[in-house]
ModelCIF file with pLDDT and N, C-alpha, C, O atoms, coordinates in Angstrom:
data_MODEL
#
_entry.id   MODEL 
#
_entity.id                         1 
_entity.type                       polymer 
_entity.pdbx_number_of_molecules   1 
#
_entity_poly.entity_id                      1 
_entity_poly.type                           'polypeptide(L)' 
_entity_poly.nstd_linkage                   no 
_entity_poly.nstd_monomer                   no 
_entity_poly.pdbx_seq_one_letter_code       
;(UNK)(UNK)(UNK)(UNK)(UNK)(UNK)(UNK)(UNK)(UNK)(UNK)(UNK)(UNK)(UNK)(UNK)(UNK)(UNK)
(UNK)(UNK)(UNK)(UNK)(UNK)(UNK)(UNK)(UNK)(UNK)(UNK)(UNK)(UNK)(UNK)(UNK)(UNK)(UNK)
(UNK)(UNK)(UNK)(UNK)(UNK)(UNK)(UNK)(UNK)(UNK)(UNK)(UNK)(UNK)
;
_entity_poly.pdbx_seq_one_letter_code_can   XXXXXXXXXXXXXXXXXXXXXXXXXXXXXXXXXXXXXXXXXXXX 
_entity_poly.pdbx_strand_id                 A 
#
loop_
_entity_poly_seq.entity_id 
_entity_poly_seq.num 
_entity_poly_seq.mon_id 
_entity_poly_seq.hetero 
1 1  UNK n 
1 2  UNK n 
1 3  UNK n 
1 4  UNK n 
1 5  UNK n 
1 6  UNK n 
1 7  UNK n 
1 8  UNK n 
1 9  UNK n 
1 10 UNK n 
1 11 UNK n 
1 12 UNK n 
1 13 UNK n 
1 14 UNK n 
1 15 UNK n 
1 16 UNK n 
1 17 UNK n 
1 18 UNK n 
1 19 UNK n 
1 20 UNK n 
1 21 UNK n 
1 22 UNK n 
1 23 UNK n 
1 24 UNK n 
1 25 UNK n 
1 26 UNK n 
1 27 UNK n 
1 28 UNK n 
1 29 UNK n 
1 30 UNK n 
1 31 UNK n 
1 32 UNK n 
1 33 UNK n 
1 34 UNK n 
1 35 UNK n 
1 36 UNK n 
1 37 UNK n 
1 38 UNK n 
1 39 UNK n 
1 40 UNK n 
1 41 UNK n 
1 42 UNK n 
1 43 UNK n 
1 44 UNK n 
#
_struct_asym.id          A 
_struct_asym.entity_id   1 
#
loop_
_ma_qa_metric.id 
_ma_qa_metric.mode 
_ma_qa_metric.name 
_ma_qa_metric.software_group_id 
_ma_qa_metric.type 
1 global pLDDT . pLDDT 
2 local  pLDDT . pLDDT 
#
_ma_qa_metric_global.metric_id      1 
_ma_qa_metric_global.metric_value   71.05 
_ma_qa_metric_global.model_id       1 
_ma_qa_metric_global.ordinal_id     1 
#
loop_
_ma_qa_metric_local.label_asym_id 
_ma_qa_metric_local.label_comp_id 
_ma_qa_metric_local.label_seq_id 
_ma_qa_metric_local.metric_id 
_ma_qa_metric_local.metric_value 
_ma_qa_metric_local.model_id 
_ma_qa_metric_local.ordinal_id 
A UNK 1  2 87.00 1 1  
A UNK 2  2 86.00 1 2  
A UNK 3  2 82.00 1 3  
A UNK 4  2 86.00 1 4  
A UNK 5  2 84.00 1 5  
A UNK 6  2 86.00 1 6  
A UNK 7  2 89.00 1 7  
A UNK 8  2 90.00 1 8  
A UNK 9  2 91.00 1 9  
A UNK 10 2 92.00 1 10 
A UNK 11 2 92.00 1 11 
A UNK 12 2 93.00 1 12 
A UNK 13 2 92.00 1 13 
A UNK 14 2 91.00 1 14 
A UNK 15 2 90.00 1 15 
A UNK 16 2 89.00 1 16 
A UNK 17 2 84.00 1 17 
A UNK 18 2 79.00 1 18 
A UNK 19 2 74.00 1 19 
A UNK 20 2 63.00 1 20 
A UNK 21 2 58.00 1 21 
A UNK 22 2 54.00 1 22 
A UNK 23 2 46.00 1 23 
A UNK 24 2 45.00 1 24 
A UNK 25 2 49.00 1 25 
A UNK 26 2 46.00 1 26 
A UNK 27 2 49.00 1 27 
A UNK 28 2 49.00 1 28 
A UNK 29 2 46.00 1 29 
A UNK 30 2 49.00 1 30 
A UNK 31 2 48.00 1 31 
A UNK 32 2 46.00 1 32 
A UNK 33 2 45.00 1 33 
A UNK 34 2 48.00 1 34 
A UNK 35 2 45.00 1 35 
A UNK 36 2 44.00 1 36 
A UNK 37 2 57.00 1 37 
A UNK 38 2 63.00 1 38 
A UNK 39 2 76.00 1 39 
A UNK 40 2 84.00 1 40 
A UNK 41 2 87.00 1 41 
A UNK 42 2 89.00 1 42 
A UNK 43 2 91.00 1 43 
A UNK 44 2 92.00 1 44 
#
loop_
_atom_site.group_PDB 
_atom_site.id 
_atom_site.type_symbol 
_atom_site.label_atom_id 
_atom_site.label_alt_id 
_atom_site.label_comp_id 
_atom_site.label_asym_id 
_atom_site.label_entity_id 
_atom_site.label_seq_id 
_atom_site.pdbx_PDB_ins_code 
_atom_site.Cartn_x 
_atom_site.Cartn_y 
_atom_site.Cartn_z 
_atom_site.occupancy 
_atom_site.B_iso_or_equiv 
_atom_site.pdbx_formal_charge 
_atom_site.auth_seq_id 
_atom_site.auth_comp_id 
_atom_site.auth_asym_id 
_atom_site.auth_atom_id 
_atom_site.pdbx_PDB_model_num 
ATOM 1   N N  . UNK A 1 1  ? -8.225  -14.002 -6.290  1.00 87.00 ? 1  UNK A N  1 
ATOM 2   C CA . UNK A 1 1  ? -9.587  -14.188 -6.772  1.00 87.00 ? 1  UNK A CA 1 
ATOM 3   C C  . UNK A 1 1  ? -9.632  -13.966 -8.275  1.00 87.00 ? 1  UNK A C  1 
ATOM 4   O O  . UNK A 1 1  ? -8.935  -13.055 -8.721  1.00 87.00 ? 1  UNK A O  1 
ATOM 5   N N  . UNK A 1 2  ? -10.474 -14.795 -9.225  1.00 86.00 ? 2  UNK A N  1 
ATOM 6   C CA . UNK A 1 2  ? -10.445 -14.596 -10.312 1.00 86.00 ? 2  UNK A CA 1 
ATOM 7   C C  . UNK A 1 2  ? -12.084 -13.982 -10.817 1.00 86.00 ? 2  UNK A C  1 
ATOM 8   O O  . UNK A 1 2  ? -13.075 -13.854 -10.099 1.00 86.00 ? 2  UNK A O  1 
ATOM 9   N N  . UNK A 1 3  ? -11.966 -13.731 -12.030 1.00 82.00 ? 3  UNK A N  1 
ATOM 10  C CA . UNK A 1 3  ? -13.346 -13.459 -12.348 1.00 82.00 ? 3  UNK A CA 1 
ATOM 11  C C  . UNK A 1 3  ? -14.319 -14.748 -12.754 1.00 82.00 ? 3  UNK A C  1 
ATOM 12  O O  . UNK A 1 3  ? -15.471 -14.631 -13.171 1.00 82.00 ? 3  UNK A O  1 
ATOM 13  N N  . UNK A 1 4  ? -13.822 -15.628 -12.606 1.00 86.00 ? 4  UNK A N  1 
ATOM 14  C CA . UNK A 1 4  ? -14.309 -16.926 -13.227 1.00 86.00 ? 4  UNK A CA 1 
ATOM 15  C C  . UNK A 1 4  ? -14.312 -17.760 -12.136 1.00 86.00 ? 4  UNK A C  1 
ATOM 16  O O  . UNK A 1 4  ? -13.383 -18.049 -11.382 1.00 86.00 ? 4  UNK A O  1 
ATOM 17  N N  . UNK A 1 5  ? -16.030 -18.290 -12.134 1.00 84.00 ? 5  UNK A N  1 
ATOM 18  C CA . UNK A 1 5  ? -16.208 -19.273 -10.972 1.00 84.00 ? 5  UNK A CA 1 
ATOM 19  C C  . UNK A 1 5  ? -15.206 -20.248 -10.528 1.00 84.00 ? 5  UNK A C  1 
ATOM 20  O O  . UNK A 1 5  ? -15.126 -20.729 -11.658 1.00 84.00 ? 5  UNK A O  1 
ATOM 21  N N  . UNK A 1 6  ? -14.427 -20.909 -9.901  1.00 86.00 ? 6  UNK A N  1 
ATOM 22  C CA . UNK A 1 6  ? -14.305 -22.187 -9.648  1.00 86.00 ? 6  UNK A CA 1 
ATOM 23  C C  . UNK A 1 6  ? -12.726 -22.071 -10.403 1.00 86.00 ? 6  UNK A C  1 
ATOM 24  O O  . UNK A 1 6  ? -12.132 -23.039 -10.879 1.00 86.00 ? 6  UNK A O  1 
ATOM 25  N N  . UNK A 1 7  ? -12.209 -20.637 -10.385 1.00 89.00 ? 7  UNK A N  1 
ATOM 26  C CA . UNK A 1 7  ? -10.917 -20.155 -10.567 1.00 89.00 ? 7  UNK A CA 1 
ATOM 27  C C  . UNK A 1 7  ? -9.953  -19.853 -9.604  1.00 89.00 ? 7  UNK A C  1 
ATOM 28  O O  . UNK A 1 7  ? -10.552 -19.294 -8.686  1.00 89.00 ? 7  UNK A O  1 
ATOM 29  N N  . UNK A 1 8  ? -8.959  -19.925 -9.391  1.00 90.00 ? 8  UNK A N  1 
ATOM 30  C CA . UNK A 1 8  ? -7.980  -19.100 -8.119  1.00 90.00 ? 8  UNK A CA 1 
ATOM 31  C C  . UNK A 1 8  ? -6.634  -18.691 -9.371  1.00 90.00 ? 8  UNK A C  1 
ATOM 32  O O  . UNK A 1 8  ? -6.207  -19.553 -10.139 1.00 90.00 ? 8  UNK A O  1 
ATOM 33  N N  . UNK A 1 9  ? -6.290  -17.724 -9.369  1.00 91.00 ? 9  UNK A N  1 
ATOM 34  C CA . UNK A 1 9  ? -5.109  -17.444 -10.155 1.00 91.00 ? 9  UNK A CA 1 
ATOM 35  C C  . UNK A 1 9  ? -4.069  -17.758 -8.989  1.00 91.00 ? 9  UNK A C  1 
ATOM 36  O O  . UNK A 1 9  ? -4.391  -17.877 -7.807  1.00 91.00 ? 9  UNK A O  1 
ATOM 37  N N  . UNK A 1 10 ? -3.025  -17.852 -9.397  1.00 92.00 ? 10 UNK A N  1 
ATOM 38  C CA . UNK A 1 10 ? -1.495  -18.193 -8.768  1.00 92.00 ? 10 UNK A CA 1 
ATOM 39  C C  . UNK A 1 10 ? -0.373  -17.610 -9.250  1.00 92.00 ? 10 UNK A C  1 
ATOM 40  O O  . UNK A 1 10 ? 0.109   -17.652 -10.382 1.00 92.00 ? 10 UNK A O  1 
ATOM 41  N N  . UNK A 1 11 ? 0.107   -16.883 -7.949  1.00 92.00 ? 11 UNK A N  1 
ATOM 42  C CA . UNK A 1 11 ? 1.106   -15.771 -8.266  1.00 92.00 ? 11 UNK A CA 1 
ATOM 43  C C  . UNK A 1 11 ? 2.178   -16.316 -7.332  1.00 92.00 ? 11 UNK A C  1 
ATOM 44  O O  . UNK A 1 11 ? 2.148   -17.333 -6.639  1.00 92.00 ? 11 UNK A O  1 
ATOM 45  N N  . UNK A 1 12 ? 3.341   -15.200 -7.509  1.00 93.00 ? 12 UNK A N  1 
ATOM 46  C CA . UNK A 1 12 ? 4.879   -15.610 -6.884  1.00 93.00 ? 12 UNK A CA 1 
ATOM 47  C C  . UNK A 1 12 ? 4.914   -13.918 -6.080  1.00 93.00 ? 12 UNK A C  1 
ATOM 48  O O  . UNK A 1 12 ? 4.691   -13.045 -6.918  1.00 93.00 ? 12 UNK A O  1 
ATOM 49  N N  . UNK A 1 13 ? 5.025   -13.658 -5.408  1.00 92.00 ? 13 UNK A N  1 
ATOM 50  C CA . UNK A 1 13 ? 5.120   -11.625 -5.245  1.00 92.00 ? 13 UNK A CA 1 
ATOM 51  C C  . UNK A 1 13 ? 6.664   -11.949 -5.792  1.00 92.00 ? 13 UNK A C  1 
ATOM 52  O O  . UNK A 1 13 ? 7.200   -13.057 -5.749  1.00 92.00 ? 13 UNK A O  1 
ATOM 53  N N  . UNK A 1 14 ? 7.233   -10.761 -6.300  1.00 91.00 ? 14 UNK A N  1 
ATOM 54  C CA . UNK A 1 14 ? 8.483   -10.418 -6.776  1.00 91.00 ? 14 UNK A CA 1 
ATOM 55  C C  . UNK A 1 14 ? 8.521   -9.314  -5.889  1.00 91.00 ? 14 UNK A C  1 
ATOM 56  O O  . UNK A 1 14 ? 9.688   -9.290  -5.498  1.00 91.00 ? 14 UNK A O  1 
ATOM 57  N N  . UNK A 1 15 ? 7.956   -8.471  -5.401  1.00 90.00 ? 15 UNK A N  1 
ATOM 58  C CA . UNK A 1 15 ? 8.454   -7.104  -4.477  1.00 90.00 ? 15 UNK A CA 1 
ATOM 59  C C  . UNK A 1 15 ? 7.574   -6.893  -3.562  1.00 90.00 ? 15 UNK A C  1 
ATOM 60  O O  . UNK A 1 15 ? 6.436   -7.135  -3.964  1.00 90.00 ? 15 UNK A O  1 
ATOM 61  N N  . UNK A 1 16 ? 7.650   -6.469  -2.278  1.00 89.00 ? 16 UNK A N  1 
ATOM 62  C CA . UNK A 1 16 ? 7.733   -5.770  -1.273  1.00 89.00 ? 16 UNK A CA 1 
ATOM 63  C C  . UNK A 1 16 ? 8.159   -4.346  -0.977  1.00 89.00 ? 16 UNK A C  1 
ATOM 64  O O  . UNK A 1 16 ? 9.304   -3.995  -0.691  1.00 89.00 ? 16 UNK A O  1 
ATOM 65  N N  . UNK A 1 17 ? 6.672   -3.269  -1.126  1.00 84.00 ? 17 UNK A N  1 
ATOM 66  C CA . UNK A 1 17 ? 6.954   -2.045  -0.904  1.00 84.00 ? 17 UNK A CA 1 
ATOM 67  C C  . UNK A 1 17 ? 6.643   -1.362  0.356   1.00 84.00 ? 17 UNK A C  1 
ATOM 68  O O  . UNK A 1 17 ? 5.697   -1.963  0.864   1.00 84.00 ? 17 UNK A O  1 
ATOM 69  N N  . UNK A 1 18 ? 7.031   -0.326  1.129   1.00 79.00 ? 18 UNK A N  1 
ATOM 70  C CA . UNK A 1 18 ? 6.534   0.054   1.497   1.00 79.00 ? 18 UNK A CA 1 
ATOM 71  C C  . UNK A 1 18 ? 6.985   2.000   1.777   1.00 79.00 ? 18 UNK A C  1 
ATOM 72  O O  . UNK A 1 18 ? 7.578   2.591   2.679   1.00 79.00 ? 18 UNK A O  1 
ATOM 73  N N  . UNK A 1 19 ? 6.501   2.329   0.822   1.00 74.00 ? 19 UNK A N  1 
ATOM 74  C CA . UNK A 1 19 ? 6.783   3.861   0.926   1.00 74.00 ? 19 UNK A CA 1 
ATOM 75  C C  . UNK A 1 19 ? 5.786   4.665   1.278   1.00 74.00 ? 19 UNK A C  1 
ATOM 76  O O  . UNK A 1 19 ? 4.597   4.577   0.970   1.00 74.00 ? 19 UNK A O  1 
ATOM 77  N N  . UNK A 1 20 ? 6.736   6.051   2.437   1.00 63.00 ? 20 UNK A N  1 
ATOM 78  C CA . UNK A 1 20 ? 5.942   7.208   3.001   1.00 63.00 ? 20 UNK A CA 1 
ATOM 79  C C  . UNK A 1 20 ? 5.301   7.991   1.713   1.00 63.00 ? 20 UNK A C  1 
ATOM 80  O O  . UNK A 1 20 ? 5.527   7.917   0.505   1.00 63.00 ? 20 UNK A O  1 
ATOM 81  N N  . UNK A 1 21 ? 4.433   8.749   2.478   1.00 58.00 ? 21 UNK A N  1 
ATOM 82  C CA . UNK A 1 21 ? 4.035   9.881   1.512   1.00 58.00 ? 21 UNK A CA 1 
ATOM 83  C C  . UNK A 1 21 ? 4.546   11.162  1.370   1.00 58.00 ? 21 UNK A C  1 
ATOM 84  O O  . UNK A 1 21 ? 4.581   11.994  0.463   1.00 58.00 ? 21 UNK A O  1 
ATOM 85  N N  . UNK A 1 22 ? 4.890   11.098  2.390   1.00 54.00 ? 22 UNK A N  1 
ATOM 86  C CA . UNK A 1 22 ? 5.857   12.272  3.294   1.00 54.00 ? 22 UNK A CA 1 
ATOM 87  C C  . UNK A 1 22 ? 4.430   13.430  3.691   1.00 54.00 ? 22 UNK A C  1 
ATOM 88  O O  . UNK A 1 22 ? 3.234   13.207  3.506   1.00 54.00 ? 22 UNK A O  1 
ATOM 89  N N  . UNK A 1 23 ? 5.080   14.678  4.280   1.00 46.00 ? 23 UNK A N  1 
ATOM 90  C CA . UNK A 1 23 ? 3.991   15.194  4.647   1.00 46.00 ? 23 UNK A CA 1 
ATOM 91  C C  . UNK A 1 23 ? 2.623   15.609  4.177   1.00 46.00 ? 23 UNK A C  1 
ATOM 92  O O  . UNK A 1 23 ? 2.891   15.705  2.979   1.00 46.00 ? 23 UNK A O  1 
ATOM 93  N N  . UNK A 1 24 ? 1.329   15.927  4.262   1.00 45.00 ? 24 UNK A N  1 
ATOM 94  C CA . UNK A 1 24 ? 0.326   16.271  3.781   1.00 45.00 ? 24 UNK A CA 1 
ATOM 95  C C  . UNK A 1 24 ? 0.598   17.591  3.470   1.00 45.00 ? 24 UNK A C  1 
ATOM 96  O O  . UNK A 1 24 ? 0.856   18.048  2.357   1.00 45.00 ? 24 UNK A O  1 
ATOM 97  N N  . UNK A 1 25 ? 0.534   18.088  4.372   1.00 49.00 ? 25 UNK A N  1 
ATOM 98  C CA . UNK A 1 25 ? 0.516   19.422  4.342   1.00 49.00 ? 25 UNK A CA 1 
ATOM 99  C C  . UNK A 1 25 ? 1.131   20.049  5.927   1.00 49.00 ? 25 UNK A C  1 
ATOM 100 O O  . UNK A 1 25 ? 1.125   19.419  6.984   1.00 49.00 ? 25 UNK A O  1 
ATOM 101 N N  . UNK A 1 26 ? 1.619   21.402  5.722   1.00 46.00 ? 26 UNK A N  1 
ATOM 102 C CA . UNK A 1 26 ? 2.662   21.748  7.498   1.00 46.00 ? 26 UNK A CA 1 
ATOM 103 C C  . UNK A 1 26 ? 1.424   21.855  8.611   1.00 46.00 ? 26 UNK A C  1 
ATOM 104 O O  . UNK A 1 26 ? 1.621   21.719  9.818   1.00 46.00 ? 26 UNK A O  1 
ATOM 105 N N  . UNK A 1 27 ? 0.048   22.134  7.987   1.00 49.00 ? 27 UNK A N  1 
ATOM 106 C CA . UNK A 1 27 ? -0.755  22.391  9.292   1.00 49.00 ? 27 UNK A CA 1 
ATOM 107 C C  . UNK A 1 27 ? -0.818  21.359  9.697   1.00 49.00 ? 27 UNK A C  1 
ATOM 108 O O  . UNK A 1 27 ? -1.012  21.299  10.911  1.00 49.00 ? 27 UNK A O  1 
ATOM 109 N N  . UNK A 1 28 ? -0.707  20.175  9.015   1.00 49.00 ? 28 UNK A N  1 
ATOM 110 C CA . UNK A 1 28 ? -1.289  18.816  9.958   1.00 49.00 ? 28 UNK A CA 1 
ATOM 111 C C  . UNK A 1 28 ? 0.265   18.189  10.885  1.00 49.00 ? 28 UNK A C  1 
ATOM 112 O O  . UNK A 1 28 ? 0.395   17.238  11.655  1.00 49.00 ? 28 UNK A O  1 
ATOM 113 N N  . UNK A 1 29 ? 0.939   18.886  10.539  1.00 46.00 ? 29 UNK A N  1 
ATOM 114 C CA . UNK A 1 29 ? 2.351   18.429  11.368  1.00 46.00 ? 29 UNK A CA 1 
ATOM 115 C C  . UNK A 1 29 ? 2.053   18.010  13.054  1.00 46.00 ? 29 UNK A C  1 
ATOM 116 O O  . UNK A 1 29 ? 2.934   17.441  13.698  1.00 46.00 ? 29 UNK A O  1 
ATOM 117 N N  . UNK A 1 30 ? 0.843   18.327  13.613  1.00 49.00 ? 30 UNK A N  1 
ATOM 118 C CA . UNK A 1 30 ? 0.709   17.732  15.232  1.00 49.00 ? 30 UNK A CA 1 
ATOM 119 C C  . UNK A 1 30 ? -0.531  16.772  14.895  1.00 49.00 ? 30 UNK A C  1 
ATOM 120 O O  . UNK A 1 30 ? -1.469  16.649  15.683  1.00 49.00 ? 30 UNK A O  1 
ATOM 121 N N  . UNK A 1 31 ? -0.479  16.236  13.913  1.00 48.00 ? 31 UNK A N  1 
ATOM 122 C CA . UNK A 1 31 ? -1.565  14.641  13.805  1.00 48.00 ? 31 UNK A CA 1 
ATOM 123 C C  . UNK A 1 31 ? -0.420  13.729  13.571  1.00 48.00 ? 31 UNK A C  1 
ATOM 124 O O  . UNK A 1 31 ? -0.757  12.584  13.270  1.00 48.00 ? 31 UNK A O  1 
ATOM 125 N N  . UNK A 1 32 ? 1.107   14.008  13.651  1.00 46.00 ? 32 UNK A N  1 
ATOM 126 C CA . UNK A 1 32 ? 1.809   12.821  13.815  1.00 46.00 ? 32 UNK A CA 1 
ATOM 127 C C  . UNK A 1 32 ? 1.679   12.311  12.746  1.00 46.00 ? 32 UNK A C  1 
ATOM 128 O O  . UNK A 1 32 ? 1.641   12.924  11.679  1.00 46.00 ? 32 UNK A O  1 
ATOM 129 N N  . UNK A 1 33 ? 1.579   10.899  12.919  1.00 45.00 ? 33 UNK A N  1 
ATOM 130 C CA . UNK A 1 33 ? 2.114   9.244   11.835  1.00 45.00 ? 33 UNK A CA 1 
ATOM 131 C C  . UNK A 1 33 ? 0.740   9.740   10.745  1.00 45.00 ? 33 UNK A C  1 
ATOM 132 O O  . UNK A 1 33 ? 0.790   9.534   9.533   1.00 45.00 ? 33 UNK A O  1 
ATOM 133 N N  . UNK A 1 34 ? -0.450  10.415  11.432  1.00 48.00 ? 34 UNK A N  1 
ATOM 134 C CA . UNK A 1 34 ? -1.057  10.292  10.743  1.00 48.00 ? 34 UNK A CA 1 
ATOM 135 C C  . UNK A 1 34 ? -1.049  11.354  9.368   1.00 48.00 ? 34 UNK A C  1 
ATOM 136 O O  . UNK A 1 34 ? -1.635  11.251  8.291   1.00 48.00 ? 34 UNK A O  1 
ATOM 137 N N  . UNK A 1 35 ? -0.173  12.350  9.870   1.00 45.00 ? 35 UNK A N  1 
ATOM 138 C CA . UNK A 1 35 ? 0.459   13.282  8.535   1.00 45.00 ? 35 UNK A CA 1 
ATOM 139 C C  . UNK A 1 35 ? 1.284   12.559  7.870   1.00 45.00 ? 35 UNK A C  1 
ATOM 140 O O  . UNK A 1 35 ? 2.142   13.393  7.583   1.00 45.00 ? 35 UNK A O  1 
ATOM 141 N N  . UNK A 1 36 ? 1.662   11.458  7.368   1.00 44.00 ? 36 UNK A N  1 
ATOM 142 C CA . UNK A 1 36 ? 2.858   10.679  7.382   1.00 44.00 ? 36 UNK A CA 1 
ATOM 143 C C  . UNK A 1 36 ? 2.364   9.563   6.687   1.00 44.00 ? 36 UNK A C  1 
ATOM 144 O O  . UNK A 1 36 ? 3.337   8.854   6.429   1.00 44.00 ? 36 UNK A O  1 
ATOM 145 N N  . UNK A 1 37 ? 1.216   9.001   6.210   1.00 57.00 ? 37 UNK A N  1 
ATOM 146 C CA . UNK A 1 37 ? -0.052  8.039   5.740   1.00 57.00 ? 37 UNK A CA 1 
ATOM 147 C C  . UNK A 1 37 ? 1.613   7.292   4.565   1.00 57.00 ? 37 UNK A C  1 
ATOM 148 O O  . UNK A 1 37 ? 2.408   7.903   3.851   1.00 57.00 ? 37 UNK A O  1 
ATOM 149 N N  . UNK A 1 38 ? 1.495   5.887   4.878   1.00 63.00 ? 38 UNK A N  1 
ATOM 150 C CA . UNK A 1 38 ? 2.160   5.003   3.876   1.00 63.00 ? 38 UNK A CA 1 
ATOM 151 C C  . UNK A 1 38 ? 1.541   4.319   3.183   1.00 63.00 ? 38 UNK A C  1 
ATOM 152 O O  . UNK A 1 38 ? 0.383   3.959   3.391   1.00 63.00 ? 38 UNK A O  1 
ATOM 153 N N  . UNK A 1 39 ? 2.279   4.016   2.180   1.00 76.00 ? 39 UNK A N  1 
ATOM 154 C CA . UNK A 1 39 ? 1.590   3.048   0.682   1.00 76.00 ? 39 UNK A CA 1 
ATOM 155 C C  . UNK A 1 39 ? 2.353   1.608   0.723   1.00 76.00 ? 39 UNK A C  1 
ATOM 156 O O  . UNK A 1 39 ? 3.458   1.504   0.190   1.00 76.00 ? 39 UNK A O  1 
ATOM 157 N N  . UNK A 1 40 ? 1.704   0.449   1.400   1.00 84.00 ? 40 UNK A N  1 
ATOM 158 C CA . UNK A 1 40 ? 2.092   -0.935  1.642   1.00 84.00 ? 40 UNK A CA 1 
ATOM 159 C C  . UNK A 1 40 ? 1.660   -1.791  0.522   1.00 84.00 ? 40 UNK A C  1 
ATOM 160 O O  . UNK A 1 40 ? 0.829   -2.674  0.731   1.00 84.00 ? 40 UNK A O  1 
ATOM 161 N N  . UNK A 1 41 ? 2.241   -1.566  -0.844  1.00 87.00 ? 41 UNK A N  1 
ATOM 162 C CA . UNK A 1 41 ? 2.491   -2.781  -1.821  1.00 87.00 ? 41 UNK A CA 1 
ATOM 163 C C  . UNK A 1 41 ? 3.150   -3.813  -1.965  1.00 87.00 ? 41 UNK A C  1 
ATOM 164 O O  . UNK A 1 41 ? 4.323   -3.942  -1.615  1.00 87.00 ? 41 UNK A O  1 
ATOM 165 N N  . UNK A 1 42 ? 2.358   -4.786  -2.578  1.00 89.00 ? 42 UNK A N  1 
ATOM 166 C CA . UNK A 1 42 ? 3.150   -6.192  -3.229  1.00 89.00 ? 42 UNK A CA 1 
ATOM 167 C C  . UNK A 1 42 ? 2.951   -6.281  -4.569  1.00 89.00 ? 42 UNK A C  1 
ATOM 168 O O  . UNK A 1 42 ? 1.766   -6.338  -4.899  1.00 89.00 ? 42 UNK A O  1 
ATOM 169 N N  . UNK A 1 43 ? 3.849   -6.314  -5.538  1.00 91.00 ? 43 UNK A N  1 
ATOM 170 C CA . UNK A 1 43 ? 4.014   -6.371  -6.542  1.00 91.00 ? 43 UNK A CA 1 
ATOM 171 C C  . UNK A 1 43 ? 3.984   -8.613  -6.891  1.00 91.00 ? 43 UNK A C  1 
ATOM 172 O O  . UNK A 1 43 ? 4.755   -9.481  -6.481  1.00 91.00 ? 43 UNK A O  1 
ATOM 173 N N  . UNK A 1 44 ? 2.878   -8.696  -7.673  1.00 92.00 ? 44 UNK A N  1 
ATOM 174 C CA . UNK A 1 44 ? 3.245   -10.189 -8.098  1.00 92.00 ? 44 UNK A CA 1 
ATOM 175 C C  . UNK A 1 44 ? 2.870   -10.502 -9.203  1.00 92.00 ? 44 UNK A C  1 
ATOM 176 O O  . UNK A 1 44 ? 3.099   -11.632 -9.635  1.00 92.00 ? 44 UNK A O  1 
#
């Protein structure tokens, strides 16, 4: 999306991320995946 009506910008992605956060904190260690929250980027 561009800021300009009747625009589309056009990209290539160059990368594919996807890194943990690792834990929050030890109390939340029995909420699972959800202590565990990932960061799913595309770089383009």
């Amino acid at each position: 999306q561009s800021s300009l009506a009747g625009h589309k910008l056009i990209g290539v992605i160059q990368k594919i991320i996807r890194t943990a956060l690792g834990e929050v904190k030890i109390a939340d260690v029995e909420l699972g995946e959800a202590a565990h929250p990932e960061v799913n980027l595309v770089r383009i």
